[in-house]
C-alpha atoms as a PDB file:
ATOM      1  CA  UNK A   1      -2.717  20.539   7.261  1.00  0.00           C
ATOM      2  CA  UNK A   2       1.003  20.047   7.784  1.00  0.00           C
ATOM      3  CA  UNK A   3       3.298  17.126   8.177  1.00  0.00           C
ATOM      4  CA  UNK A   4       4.870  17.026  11.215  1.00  0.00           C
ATOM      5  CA  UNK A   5       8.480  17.572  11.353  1.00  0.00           C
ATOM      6  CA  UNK A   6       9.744  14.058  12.201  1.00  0.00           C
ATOM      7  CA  UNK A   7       8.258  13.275   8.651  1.00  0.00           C
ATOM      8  CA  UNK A   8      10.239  15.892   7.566  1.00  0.00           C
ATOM      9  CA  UNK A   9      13.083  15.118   8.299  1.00  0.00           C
ATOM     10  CA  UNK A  10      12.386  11.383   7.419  1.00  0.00           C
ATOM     11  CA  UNK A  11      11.918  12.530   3.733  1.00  0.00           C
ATOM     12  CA  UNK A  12      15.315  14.518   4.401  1.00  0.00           C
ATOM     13  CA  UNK A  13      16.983  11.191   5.513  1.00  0.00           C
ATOM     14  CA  UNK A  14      15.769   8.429   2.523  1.00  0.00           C
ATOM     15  CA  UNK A  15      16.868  11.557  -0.237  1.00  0.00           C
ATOM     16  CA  UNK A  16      20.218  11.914   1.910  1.00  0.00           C
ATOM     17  CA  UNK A  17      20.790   7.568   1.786  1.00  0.00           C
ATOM     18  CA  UNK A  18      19.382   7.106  -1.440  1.00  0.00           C
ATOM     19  CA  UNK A  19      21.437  10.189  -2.927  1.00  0.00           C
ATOM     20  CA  UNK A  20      24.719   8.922  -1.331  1.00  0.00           C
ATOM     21  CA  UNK A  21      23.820   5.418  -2.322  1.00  0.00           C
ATOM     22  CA  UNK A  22      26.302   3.826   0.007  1.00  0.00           C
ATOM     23  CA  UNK A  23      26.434   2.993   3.883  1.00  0.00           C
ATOM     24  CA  UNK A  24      26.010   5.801   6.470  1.00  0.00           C
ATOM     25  CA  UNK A  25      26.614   6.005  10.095  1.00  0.00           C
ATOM     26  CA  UNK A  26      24.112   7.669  12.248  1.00  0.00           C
ATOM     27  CA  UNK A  27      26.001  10.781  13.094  1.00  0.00           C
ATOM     28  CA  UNK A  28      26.551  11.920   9.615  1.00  0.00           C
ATOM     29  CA  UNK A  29      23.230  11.356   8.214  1.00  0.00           C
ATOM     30  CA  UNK A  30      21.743  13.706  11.189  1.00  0.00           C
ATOM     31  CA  UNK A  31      24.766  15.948  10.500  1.00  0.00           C
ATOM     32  CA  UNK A  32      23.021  16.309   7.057  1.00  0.00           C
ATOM     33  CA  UNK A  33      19.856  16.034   7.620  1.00  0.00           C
ATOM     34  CA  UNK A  34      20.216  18.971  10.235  1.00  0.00           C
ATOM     35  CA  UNK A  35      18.418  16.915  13.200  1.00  0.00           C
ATOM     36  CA  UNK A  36      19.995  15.818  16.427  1.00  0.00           C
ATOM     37  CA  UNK A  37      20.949  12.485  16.752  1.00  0.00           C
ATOM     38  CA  UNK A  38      18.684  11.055  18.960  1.00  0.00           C
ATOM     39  CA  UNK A  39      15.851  11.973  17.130  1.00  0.00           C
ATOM     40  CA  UNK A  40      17.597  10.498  13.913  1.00  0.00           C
ATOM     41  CA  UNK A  41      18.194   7.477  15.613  1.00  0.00           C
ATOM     42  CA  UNK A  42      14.127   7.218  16.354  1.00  0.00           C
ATOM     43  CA  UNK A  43      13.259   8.083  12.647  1.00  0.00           C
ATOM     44  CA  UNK A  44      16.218   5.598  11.185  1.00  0.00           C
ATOM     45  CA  UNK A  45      14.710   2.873  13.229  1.00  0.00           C
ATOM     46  CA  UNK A  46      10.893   3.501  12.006  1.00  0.00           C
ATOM     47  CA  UNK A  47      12.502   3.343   8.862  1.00  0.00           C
ATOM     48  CA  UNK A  48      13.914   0.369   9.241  1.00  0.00           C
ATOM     49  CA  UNK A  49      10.805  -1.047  10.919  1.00  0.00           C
ATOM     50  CA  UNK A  50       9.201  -0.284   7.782  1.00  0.00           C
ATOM     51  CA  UNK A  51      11.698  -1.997   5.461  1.00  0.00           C
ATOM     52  CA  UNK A  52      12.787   1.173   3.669  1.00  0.00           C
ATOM     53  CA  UNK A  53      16.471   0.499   5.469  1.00  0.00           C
ATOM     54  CA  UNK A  54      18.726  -1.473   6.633  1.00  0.00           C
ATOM     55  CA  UNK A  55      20.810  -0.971   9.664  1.00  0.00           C
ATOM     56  CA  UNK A  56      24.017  -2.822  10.377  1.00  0.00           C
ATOM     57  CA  UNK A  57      25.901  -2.774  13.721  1.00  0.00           C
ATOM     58  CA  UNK A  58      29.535  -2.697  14.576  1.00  0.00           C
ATOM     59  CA  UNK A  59      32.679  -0.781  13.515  1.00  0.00           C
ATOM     60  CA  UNK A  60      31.447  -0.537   9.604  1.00  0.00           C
ATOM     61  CA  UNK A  61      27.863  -0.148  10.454  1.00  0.00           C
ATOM     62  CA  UNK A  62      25.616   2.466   9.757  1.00  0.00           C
ATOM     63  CA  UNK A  63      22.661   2.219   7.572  1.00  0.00           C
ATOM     64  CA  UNK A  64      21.817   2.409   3.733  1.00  0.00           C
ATOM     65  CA  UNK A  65      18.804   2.177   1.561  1.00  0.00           C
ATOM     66  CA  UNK A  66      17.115  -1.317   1.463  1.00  0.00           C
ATOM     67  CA  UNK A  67      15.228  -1.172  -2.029  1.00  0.00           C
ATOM     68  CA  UNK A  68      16.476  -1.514  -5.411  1.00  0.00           C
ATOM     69  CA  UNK A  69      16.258   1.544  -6.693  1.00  0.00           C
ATOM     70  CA  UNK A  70      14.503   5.474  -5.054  1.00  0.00           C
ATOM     71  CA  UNK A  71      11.839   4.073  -7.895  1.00  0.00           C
ATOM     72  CA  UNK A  72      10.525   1.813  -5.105  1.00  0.00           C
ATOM     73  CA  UNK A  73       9.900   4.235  -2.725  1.00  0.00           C
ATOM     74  CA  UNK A  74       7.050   6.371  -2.362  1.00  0.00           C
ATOM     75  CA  UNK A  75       6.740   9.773  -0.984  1.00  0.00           C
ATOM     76  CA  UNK A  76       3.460   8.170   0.436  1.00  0.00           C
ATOM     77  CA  UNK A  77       4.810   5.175   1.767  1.00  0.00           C
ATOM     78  CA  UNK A  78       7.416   7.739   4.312  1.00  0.00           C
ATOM     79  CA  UNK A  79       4.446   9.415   5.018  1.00  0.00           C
ATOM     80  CA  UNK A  80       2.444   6.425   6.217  1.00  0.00           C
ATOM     81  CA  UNK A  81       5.455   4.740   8.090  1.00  0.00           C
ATOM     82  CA  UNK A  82       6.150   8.608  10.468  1.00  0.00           C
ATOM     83  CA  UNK A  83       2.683   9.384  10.650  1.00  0.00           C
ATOM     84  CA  UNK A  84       0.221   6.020   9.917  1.00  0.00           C
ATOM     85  CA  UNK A  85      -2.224   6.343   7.838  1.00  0.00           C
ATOM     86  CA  UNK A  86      -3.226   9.757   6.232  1.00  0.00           C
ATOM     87  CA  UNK A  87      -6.807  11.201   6.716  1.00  0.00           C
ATOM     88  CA  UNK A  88      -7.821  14.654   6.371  1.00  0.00           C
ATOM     89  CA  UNK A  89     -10.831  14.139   8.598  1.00  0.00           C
ATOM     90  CA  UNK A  90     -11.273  11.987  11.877  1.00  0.00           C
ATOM     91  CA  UNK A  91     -14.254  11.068  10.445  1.00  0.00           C
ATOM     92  CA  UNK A  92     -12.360   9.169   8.180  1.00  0.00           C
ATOM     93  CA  UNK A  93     -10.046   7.168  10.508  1.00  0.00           C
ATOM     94  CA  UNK A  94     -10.523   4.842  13.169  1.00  0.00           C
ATOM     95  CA  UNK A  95     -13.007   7.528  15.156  1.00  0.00           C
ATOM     96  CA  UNK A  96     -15.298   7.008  12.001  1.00  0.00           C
ATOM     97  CA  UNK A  97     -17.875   9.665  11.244  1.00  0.00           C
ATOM     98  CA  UNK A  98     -19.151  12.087  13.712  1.00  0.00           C
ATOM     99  CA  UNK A  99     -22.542  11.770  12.623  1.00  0.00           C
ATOM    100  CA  UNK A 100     -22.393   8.014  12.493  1.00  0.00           C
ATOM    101  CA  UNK A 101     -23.555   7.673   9.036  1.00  0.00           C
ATOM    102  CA  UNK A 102     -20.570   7.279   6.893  1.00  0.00           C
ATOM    103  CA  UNK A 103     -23.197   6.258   3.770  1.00  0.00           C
ATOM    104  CA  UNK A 104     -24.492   9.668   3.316  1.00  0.00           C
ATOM    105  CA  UNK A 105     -22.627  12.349   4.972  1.00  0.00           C
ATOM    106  CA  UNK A 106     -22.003  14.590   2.434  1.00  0.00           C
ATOM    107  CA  UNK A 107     -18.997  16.189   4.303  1.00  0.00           C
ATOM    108  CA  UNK A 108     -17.603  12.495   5.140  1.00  0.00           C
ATOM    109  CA  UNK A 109     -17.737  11.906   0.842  1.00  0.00           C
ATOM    110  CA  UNK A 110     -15.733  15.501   0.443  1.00  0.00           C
ATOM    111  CA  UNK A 111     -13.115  14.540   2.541  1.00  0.00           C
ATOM    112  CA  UNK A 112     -13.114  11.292   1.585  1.00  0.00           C
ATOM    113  CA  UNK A 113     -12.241  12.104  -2.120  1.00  0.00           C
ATOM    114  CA  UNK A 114      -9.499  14.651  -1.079  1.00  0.00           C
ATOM    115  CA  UNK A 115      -7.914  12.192   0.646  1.00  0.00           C
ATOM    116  CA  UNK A 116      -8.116   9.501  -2.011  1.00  0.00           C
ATOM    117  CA  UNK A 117      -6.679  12.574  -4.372  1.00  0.00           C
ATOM    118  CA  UNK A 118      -3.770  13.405  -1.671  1.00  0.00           C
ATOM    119  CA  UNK A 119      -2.940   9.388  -1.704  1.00  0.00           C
ATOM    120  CA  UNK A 120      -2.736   9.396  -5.215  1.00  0.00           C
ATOM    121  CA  UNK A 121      -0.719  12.463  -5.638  1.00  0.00           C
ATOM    122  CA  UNK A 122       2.072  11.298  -2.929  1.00  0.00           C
ATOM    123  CA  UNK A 123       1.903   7.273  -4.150  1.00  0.00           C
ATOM    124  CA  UNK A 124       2.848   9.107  -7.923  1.00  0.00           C
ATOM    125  CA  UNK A 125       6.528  10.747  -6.121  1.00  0.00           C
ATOM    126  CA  UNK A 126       8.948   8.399  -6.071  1.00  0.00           C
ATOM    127  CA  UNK A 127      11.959   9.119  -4.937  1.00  0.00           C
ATOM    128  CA  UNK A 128      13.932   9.242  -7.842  1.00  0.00           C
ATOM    129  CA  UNK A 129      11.889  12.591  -7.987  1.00  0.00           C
ATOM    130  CA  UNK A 130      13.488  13.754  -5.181  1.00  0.00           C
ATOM    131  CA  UNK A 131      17.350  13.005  -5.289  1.00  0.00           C
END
């Protein structure tokens, strides 16, 4: 299983703002990031959406971290916000179980727990860790 690359790059983009700590317009934070700027522009605004950062218009605009401190953010929480919620099995999201009997299905409780491990393991980075 791999994260898609708009994920990618939205991990690239909170360690660039939080790292900088300061205001940044669009063009530089792709610049850095190494992604065009439209597809920057999409990722800053899911970003945003998701309260991560804030975005400011006009001649000094640009964006900048929205939290307190990287301490507040979780590698998880970036995850969720590019991609929604993160199942290893379809059986485990909205599609539900193939066999339609989430109670017992052995394979359904082994994915289950590996995704309840990969949770943990990405809710424990913070991106203090990453900066």
């Amino acid at each position: 299983m791999y994260i898609t690359l708009e994920t990618d790059y939205a991990v690239r983009i909170m360690v660039i703002l939080i790292g900088e700590n300061c205001r940044m317009d669009a063009k530089t934070i792709a610049e850095r990031a190494d992604v065009t700027l439209r597809f920057a522009l999409k990722i800053l605004g899911k970003l945003a959406s998701a309260g991560f950062v804030r975005s400011f218009k006009g001649i000094k605009g640009g964006y900048e971290y929205a939290r307190e401190s990287p301490k507040d953010l979780t590698l998880y929480e970036v995850v969720e916000a590019v991609e929604g919620p993160c199942f290893v099995s379809r059986c485990l999201g909205t599609v539900g179980c193939l066999h339609g009997r989430e109670s017992f299905c052995k394979a359904h409780e082994v994915f289950a727990q590996i995704a309840d491990t990969l949770r943990a393991e990405m809710e424990a980075v913070t991106f203090d860790r990453l900066i």
